[in-house]
Protein backbone atom coordinates (compact mmCIF):
# COMPACT_ATOMS: atom_id res chain seq x y z
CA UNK A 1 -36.18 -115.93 127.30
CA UNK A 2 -34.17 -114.12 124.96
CA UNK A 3 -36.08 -110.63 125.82
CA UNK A 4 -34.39 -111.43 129.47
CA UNK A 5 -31.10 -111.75 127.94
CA UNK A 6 -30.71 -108.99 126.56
CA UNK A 7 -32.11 -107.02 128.78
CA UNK A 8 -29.39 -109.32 131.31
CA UNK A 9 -26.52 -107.65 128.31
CA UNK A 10 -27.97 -104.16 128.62
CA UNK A 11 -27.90 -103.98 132.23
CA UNK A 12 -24.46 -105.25 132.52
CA UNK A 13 -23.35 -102.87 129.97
CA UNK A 14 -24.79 -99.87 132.19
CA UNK A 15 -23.41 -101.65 135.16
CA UNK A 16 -19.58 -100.22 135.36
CA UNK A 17 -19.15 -96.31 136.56
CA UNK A 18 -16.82 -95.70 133.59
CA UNK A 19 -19.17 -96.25 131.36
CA UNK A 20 -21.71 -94.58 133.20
CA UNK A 21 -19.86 -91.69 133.14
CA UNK A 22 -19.63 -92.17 129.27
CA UNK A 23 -23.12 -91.73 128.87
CA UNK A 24 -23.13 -88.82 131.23
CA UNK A 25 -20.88 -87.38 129.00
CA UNK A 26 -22.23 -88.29 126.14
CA UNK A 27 -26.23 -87.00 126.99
CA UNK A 28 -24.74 -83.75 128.05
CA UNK A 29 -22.26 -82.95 124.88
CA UNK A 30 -24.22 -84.87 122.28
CA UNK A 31 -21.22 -85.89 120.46
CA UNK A 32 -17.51 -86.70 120.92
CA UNK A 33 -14.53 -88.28 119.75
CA UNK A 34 -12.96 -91.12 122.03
CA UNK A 35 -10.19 -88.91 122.80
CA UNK A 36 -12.52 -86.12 124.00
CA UNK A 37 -14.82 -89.13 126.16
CA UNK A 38 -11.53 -90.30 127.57
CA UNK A 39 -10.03 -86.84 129.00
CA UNK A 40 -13.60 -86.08 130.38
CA UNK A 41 -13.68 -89.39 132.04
CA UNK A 42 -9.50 -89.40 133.00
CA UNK A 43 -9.13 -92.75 131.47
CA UNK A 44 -6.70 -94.08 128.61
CA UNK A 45 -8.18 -93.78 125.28
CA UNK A 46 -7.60 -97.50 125.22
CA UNK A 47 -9.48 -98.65 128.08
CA UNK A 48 -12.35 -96.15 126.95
CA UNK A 49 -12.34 -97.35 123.56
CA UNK A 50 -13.10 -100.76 125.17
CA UNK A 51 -15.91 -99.52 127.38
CA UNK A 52 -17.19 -97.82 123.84
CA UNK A 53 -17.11 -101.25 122.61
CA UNK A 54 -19.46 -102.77 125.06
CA UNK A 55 -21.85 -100.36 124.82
CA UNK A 56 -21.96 -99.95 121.29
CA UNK A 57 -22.68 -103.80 121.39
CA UNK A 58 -25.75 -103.46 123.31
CA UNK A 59 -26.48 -100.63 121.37
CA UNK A 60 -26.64 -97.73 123.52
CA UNK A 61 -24.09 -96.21 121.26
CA UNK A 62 -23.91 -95.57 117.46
CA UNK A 63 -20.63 -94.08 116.17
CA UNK A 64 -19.40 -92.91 113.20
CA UNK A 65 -15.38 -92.80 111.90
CA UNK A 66 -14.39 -89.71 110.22
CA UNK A 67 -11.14 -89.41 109.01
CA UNK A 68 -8.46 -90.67 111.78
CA UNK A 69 -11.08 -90.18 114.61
CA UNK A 70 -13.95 -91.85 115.43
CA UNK A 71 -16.98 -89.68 117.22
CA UNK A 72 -19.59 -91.52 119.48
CA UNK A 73 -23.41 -90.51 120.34
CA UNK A 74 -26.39 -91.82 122.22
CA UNK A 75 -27.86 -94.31 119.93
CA UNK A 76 -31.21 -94.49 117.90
CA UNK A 77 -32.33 -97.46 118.75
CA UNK A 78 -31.43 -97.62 122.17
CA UNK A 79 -32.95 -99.61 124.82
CA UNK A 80 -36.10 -99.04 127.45
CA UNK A 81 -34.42 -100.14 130.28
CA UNK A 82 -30.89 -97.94 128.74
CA UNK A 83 -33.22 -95.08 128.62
CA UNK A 84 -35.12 -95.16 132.14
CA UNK A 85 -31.33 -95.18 133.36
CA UNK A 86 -30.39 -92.53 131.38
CA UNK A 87 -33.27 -90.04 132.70
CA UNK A 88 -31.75 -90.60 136.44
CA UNK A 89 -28.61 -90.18 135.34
């Protein structure tokens, strides 16, 4: 049972075009601050930082803070299902 929830938490994550588009982004350029992921995206760094959030949670995202900005990437441990969705993306 808890195999199907989070696989229920990883879809859901993956489930929102923003974020979507965030991995997109994210598979193509490797690396990027939240600033950078929210121009590409045309979104408010605010409202991207939250979609960073959720995604991190389900860990489809590892970031790192350096100085003043913090710079997202595709994660190491990241999910099966996260990663069949990523090769169609």
């Amino acid at each position: 049972m808890e195999r199907m929830k989070q696989l229920e938490k990883t879809l859901k994550a993956l489930a929102n075009k923003r974020r979507l588009a965030i991995v997109a982004h994210l598979k193509k350029n490797k690396e990027a601050a939240v600033t950078d992921i929210a121009r590409a995206i045309k979104l408010s760094v605010k409202a991207t930082s939250k979609h960073l959030a959720i995604l991190s949670a389900v860990d489809i995202l590892d970031y790192e803070q350096r100085s003043l900005r913090v710079y997202y990437r595709l994660g190491d441990a990241i999910p099966a299902v996260a990663r069949y969705v990523f090769s169609i993306l």
